[in-house]
PDB file of N, CA and C in Angstrom:
ATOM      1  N   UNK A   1      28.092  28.933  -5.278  1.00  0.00           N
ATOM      2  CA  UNK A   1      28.654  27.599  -5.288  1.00  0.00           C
ATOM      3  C   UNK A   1      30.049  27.655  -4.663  1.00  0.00           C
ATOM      4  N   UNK A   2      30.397  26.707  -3.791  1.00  0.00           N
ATOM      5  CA  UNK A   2      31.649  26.415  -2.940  1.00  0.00           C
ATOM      6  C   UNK A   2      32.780  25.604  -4.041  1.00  0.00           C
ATOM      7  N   UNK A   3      34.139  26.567  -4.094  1.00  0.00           N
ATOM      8  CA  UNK A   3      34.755  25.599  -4.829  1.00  0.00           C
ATOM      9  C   UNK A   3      35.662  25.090  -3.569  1.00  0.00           C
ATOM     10  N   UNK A   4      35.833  23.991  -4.038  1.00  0.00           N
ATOM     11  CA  UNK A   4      36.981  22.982  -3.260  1.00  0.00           C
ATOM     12  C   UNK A   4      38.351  22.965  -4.716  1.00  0.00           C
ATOM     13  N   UNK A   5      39.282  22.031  -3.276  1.00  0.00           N
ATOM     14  CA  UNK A   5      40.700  21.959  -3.745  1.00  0.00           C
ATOM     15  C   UNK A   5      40.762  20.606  -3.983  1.00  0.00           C
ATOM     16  N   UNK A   6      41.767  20.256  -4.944  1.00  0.00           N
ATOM     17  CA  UNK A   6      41.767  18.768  -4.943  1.00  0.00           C
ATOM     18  C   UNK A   6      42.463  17.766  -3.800  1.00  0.00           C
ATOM     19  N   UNK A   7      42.907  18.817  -2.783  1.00  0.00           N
ATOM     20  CA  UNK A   7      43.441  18.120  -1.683  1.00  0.00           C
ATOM     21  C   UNK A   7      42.181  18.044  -0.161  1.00  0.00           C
ATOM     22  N   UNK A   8      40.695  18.633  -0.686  1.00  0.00           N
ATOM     23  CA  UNK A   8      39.659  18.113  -0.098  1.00  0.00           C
ATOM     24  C   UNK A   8      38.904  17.058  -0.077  1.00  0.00           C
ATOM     25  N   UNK A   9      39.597  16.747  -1.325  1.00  0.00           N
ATOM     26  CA  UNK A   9      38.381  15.488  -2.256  1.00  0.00           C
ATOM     27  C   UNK A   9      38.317  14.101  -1.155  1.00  0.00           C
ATOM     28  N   UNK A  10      38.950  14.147  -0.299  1.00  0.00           N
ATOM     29  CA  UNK A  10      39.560  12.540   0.801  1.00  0.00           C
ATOM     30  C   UNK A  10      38.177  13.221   1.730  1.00  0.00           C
ATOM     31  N   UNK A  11      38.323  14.418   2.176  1.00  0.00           N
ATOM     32  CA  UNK A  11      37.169  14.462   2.742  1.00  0.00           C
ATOM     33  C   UNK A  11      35.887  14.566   2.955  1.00  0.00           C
ATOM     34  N   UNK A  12      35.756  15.421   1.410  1.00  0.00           N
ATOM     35  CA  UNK A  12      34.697  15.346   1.465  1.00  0.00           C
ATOM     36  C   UNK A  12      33.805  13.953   0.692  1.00  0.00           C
ATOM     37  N   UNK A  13      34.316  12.729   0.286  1.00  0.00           N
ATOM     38  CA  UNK A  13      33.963  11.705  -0.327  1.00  0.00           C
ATOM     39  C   UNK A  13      33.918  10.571   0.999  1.00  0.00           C
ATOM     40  N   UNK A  14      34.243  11.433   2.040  1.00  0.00           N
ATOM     41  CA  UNK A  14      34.001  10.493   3.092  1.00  0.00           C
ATOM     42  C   UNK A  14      32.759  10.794   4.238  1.00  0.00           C
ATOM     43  N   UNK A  15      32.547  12.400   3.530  1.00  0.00           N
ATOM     44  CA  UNK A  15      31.310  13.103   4.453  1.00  0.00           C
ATOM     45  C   UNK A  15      29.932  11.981   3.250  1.00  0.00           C
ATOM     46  N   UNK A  16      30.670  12.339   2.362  1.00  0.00           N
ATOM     47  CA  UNK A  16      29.574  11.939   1.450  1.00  0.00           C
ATOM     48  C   UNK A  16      29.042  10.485   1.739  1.00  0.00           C
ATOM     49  N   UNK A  17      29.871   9.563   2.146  1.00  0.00           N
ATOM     50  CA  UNK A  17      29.611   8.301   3.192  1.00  0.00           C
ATOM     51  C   UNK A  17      28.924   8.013   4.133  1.00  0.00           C
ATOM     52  N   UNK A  18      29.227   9.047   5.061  1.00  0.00           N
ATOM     53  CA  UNK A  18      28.535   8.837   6.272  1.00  0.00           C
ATOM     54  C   UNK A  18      26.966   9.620   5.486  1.00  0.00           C
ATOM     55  N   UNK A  19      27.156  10.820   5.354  1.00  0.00           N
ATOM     56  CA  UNK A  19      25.794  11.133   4.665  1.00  0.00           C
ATOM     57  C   UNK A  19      24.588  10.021   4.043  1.00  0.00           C
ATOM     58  N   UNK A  20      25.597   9.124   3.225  1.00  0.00           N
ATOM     59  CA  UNK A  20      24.490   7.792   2.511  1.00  0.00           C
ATOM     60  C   UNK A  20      24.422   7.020   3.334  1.00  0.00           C
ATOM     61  N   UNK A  21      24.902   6.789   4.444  1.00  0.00           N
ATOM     62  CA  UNK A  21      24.760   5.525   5.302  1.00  0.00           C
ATOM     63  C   UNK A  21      23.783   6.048   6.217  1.00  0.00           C
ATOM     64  N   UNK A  22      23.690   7.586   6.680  1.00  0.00           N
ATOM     65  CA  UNK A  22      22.584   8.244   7.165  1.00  0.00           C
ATOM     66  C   UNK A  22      21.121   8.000   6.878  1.00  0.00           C
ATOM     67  N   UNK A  23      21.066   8.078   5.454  1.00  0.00           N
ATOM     68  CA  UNK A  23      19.961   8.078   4.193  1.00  0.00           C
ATOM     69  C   UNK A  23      19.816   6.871   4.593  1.00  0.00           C
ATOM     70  N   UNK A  24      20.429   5.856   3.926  1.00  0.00           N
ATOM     71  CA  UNK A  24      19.908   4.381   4.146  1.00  0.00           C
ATOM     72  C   UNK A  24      19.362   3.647   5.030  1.00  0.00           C
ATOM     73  N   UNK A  25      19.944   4.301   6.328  1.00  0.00           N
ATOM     74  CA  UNK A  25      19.380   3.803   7.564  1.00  0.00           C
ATOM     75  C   UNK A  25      17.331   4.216   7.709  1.00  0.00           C
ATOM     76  N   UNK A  26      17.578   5.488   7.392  1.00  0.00           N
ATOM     77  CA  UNK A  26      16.817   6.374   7.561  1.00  0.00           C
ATOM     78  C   UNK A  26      15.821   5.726   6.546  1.00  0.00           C
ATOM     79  N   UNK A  27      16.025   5.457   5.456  1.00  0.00           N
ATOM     80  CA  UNK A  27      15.390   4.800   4.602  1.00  0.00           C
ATOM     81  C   UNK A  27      14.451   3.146   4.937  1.00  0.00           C
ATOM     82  N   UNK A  28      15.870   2.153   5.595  1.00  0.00           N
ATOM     83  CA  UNK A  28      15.219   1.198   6.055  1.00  0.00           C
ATOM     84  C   UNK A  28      14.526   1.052   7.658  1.00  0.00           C
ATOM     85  N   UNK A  29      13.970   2.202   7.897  1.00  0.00           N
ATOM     86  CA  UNK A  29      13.688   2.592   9.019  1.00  0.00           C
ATOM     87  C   UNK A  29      12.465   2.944   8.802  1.00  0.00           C
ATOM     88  N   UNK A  30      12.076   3.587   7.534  1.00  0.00           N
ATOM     89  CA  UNK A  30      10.996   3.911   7.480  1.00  0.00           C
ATOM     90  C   UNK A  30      10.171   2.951   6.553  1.00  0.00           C
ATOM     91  N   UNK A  31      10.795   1.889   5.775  1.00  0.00           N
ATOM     92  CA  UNK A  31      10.118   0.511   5.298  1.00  0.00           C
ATOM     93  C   UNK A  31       9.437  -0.033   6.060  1.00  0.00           C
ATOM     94  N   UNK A  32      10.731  -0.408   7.409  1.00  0.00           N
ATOM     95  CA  UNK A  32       9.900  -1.073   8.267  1.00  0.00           C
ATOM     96  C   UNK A  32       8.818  -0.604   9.643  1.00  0.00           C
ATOM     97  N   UNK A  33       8.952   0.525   9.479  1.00  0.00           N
ATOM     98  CA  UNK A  33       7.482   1.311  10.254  1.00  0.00           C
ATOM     99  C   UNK A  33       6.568   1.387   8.963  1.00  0.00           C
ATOM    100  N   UNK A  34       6.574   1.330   7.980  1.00  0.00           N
ATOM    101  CA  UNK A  34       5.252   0.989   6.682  1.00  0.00           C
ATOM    102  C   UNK A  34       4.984  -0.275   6.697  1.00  0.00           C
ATOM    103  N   UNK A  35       6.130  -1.087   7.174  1.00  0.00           N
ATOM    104  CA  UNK A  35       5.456  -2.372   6.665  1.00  0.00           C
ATOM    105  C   UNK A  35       4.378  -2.995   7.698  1.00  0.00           C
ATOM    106  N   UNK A  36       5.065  -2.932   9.157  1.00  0.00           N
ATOM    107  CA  UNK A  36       4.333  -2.887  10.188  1.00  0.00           C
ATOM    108  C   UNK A  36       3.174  -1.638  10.480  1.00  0.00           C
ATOM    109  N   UNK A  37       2.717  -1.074  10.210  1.00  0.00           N
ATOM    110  CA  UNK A  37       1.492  -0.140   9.869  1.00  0.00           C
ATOM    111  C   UNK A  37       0.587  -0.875   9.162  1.00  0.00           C
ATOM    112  N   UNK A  38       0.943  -1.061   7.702  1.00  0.00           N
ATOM    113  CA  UNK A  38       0.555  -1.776   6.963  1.00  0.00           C
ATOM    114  C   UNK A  38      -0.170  -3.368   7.497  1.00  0.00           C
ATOM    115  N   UNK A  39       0.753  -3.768   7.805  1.00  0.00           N
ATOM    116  CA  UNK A  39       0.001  -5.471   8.383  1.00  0.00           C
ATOM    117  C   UNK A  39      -0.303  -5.230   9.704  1.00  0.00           C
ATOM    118  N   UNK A  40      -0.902  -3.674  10.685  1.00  0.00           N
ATOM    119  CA  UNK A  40      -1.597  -3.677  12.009  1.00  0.00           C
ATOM    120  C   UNK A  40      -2.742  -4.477  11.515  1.00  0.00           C
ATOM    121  N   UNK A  41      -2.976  -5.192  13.153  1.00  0.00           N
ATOM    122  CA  UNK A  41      -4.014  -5.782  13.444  1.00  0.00           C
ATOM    123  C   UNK A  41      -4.985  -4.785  13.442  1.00  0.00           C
ATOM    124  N   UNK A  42      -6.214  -5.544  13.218  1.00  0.00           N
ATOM    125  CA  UNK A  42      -7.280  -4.245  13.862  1.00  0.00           C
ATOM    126  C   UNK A  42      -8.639  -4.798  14.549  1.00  0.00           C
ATOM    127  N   UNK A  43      -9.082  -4.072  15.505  1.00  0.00           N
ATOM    128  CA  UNK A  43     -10.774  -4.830  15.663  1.00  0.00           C
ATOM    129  C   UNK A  43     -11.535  -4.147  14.917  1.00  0.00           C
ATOM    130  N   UNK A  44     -13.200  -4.378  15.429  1.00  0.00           N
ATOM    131  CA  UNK A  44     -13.860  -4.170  14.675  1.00  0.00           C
ATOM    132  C   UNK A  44     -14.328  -2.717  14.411  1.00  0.00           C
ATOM    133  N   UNK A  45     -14.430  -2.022  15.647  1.00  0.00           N
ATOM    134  CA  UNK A  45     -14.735  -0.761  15.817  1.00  0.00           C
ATOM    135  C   UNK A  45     -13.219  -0.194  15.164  1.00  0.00           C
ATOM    136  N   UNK A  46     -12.241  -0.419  14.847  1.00  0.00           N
ATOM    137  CA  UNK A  46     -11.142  -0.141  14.000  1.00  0.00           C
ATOM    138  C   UNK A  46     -11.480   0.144  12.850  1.00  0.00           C
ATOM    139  N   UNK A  47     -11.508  -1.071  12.579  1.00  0.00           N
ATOM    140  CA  UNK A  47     -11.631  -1.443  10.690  1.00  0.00           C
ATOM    141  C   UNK A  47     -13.055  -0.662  10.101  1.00  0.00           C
ATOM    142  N   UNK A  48     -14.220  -0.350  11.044  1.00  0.00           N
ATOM    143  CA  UNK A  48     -15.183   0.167  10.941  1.00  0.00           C
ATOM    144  C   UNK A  48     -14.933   1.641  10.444  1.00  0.00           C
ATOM    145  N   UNK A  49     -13.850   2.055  11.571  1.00  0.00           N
ATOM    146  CA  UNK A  49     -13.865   3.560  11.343  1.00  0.00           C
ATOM    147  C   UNK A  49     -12.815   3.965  10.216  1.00  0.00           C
ATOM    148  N   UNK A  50     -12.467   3.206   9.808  1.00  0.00           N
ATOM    149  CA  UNK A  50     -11.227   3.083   8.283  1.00  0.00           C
ATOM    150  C   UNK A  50     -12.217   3.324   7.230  1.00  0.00           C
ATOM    151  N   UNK A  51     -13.392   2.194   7.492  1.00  0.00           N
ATOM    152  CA  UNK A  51     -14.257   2.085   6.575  1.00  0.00           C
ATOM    153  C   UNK A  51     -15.199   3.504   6.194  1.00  0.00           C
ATOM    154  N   UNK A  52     -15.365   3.893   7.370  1.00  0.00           N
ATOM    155  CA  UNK A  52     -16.381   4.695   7.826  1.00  0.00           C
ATOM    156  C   UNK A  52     -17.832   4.409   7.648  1.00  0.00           C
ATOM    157  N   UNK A  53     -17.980   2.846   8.727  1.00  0.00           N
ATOM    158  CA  UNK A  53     -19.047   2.169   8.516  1.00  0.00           C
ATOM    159  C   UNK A  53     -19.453   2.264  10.282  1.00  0.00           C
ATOM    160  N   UNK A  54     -21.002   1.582  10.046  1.00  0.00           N
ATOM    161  CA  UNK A  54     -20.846   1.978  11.752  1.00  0.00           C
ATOM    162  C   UNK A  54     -20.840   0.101  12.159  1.00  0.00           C
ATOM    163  N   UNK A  55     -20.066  -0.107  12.961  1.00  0.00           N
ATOM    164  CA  UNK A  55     -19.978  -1.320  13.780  1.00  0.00           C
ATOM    165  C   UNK A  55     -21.142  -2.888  13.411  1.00  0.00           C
ATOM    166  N   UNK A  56     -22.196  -2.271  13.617  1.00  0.00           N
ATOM    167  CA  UNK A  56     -23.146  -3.245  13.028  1.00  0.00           C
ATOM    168  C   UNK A  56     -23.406  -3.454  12.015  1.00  0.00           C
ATOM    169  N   UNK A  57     -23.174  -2.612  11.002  1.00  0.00           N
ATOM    170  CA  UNK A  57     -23.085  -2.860   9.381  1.00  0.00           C
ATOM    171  C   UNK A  57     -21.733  -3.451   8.846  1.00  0.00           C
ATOM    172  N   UNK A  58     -20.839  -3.229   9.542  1.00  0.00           N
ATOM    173  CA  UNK A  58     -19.605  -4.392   9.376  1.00  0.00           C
ATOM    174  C   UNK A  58     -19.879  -5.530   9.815  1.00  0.00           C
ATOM    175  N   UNK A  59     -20.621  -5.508  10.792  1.00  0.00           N
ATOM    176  CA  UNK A  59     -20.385  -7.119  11.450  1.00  0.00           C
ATOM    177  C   UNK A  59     -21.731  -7.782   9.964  1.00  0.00           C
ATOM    178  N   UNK A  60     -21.878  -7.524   9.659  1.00  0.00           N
ATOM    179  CA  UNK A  60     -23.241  -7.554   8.549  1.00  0.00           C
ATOM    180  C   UNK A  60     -22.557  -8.057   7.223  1.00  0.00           C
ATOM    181  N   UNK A  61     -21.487  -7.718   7.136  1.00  0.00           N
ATOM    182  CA  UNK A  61     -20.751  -7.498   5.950  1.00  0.00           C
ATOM    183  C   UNK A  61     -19.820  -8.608   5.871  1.00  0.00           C
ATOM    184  N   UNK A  62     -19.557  -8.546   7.404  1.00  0.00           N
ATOM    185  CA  UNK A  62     -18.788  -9.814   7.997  1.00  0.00           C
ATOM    186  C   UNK A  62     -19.481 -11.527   7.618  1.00  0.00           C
ATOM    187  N   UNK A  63     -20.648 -11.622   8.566  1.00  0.00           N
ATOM    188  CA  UNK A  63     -21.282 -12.360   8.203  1.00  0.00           C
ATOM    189  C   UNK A  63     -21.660 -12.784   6.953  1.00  0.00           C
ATOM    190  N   UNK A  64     -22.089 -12.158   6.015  1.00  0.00           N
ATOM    191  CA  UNK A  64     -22.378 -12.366   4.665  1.00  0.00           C
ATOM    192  C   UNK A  64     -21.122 -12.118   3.541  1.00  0.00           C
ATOM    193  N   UNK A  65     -20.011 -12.470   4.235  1.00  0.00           N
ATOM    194  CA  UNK A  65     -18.419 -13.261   3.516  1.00  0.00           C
ATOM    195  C   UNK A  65     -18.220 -11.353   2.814  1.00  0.00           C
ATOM    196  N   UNK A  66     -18.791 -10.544   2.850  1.00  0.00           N
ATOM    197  CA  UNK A  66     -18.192  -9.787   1.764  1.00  0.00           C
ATOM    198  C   UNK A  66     -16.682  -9.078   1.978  1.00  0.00           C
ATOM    199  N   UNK A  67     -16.561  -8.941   3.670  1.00  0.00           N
ATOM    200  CA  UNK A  67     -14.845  -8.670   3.995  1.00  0.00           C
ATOM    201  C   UNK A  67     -14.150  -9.831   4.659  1.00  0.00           C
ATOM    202  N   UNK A  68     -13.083  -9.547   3.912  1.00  0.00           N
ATOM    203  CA  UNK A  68     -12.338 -10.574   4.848  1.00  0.00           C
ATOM    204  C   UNK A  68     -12.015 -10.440   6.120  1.00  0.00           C
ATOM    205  N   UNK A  69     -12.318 -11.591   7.404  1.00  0.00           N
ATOM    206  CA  UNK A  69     -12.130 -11.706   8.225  1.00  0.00           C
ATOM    207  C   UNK A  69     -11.190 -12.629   9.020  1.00  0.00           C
ATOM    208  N   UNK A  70     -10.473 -12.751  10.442  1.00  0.00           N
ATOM    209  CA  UNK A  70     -10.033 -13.300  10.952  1.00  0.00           C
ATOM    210  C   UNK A  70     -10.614 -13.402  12.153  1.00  0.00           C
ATOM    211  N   UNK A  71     -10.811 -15.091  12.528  1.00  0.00           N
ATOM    212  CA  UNK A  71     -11.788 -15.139  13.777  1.00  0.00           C
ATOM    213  C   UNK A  71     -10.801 -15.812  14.631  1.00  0.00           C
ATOM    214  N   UNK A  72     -10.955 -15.436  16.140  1.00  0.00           N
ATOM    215  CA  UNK A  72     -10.020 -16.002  16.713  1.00  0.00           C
ATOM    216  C   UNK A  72     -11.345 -16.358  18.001  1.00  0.00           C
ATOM    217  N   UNK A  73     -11.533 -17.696  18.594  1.00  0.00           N
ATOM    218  CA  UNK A  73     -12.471 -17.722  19.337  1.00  0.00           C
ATOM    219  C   UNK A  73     -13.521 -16.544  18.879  1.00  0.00           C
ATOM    220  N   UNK A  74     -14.254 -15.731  19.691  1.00  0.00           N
ATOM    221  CA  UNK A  74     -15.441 -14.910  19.978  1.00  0.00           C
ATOM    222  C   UNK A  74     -15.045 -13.460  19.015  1.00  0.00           C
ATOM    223  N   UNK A  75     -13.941 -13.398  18.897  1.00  0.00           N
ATOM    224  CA  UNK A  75     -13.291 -12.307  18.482  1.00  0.00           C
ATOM    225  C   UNK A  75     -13.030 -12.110  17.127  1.00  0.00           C
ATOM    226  N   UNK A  76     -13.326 -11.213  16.404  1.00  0.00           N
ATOM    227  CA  UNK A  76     -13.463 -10.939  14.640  1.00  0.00           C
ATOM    228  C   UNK A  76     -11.584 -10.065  14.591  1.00  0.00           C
ATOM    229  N   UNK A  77     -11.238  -9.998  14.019  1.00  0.00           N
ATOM    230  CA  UNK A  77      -9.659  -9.120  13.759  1.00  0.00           C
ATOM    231  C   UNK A  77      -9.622  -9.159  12.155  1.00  0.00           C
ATOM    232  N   UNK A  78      -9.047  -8.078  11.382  1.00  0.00           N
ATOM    233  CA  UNK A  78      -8.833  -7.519  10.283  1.00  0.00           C
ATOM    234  C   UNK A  78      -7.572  -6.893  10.260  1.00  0.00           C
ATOM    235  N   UNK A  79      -6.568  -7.137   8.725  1.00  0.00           N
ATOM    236  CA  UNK A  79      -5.807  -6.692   8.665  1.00  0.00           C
ATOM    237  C   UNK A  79      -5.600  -5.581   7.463  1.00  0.00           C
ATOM    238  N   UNK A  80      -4.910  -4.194   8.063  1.00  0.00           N
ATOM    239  CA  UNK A  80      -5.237  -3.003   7.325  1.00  0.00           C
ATOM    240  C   UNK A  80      -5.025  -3.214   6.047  1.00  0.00           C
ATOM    241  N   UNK A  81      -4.146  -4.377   5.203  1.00  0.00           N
ATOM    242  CA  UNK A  81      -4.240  -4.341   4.192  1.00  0.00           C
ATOM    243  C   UNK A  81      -5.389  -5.005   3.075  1.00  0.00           C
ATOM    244  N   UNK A  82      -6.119  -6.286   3.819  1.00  0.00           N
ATOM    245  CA  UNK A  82      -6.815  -6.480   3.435  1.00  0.00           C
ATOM    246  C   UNK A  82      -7.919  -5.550   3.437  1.00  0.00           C
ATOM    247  N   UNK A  83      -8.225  -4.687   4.332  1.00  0.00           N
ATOM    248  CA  UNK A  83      -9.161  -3.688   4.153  1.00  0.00           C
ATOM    249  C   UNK A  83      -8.864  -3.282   2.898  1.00  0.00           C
ATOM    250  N   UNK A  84      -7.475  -2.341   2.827  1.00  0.00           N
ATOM    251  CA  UNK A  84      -7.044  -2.119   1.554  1.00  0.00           C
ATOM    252  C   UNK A  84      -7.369  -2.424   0.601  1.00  0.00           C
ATOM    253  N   UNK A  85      -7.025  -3.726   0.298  1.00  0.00           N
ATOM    254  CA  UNK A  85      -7.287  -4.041  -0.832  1.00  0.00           C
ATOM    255  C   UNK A  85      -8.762  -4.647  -1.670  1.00  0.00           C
ATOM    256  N   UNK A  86      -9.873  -4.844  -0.336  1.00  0.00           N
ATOM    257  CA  UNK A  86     -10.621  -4.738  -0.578  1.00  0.00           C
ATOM    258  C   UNK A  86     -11.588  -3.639  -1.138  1.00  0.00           C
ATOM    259  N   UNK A  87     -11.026  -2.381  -0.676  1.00  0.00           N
ATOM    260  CA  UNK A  87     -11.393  -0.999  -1.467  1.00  0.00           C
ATOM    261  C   UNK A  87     -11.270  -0.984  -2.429  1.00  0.00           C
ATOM    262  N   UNK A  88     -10.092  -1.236  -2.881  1.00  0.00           N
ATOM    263  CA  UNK A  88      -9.727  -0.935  -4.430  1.00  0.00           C
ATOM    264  C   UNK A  88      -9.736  -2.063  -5.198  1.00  0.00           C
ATOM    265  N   UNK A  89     -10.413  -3.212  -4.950  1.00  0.00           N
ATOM    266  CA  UNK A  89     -11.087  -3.842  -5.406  1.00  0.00           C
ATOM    267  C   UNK A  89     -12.347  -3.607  -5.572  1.00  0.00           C
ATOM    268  N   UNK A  90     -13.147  -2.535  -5.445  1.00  0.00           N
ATOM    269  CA  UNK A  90     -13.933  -1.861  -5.957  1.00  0.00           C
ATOM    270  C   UNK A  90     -14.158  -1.536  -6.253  1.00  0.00           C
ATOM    271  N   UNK A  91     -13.171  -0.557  -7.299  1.00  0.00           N
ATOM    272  CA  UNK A  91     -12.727   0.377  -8.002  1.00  0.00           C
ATOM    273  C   UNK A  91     -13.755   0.550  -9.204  1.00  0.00           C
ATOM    274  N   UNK A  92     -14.606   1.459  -9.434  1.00  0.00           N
ATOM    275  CA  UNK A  92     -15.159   1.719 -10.941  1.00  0.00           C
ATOM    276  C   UNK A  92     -13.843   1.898 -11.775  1.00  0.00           C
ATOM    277  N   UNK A  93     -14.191   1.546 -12.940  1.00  0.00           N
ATOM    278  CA  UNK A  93     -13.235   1.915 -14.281  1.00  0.00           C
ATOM    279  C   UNK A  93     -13.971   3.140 -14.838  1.00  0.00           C
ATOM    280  N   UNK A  94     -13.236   3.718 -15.492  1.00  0.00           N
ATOM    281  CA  UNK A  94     -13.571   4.990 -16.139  1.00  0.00           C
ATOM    282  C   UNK A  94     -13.624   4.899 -17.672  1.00  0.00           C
ATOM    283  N   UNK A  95     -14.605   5.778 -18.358  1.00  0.00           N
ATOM    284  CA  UNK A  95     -15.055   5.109 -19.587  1.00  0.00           C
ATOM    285  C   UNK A  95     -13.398   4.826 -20.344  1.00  0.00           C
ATOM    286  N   UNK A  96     -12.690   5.826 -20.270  1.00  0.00           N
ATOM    287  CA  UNK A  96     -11.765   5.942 -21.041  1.00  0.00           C
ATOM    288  C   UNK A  96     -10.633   4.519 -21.413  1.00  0.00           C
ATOM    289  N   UNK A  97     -10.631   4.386 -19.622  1.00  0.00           N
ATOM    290  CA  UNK A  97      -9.999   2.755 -19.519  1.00  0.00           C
ATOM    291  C   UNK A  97     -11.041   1.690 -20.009  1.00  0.00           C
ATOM    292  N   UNK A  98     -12.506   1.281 -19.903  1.00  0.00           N
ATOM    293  CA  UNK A  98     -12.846   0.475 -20.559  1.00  0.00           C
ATOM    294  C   UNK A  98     -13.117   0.883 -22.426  1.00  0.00           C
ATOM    295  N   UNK A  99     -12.780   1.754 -22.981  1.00  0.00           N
ATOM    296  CA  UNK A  99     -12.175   1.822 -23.769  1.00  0.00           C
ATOM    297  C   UNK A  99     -11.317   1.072 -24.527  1.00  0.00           C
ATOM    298  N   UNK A 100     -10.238   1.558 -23.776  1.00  0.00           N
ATOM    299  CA  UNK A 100      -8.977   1.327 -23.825  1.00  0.00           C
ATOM    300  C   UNK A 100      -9.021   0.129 -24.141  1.00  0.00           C
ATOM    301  N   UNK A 101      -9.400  -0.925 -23.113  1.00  0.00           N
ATOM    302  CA  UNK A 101      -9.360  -2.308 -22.636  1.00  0.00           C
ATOM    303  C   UNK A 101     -10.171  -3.342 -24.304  1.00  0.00           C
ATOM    304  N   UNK A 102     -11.206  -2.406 -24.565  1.00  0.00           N
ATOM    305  CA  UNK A 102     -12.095  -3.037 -25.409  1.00  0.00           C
ATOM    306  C   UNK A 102     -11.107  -2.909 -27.178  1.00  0.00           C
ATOM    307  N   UNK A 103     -10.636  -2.012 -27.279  1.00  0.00           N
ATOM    308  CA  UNK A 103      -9.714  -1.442 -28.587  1.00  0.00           C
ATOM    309  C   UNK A 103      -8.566  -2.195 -28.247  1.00  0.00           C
ATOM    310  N   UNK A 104      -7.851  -2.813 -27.082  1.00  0.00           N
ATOM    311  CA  UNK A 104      -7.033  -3.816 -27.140  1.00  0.00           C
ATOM    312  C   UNK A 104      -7.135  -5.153 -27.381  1.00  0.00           C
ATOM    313  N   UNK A 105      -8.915  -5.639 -26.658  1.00  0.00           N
ATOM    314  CA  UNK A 105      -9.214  -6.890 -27.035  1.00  0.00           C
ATOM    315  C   UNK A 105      -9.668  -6.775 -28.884  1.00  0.00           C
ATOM    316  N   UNK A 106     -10.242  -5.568 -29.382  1.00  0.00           N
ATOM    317  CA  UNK A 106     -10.260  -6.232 -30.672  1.00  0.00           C
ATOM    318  C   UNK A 106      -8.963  -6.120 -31.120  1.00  0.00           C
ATOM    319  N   UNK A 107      -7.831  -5.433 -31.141  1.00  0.00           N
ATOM    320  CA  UNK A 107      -6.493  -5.617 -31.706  1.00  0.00           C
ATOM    321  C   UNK A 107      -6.108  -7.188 -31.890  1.00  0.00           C
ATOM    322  N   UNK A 108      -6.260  -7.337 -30.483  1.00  0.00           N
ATOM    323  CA  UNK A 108      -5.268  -9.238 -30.342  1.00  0.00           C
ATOM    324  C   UNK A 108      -6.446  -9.812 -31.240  1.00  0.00           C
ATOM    325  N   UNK A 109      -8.022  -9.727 -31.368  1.00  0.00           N
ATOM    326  CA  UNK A 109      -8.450 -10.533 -31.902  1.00  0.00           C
ATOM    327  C   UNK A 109      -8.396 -10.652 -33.502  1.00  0.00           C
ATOM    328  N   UNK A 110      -7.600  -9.639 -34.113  1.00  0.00           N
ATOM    329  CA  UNK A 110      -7.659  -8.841 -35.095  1.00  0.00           C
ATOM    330  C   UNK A 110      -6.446  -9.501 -35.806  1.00  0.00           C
ATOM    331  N   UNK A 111      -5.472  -9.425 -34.712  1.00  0.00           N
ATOM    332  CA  UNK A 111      -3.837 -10.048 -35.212  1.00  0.00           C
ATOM    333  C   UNK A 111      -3.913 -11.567 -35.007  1.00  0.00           C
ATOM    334  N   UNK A 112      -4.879 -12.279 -34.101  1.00  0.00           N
ATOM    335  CA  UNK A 112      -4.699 -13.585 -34.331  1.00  0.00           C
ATOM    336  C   UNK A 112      -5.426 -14.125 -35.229  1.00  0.00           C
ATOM    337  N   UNK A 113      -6.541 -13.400 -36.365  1.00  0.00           N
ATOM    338  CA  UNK A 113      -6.637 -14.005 -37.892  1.00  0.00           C
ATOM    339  C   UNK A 113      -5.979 -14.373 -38.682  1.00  0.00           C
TER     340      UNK A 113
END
């Protein structure tokens, strides 16, 4: 460990500045390359291979409302988050959480007698 003097402290509380203003930048730099990732457009042969579906079974899926779509004229477009969140809107529960869920609904029904 480096000891310092108390006649360093001006400088180094000013390295320590530029250092966080480094970070922060660096920080909101990489929000906004997630956020834009996040809301890419995509076509179909895109969103397909996210899925790991083949092309005609999306457009299938399409048609029969089960993903969300964006139609622009002739053209289908999807956005990566709605893919997203359509996954994990799929999500099985695990016994433990419906459990869980069921020992909470009798609690409340238990305390509002």
């Amino acid at each position: 460990m480096v000891s310092y003097k108390f006649e360093d402290l001006p400088n180094l509380i000013g390295e320590l500045f530029v250092k966080n203003e480094n970070i922060e930048k660096l920080l909101q730099e990489y929000k906004l390359s997630n956020s834009l990732e996040r809301d890419e457009l995509l076509t179909v042969s895109d969103a397909a291979k996210i899925l790991k579906l083949s092309v005609v079974l999306y457009y299938t899926k399409v048609c029969k409302n089960e993903i969300l779509a964006n139609k622009q004229g002739k053209r289908v477009y999807f956005y990566r988050t709605e893919l997203l969140d359509w996954i994990k809107s799929g999500r099985i529960r695990t016994i433990s959480e419906i459990q869980r869920d069921v020992e909470s609904n009798i609690n409340i029904k238990q305390s509002g007698r």
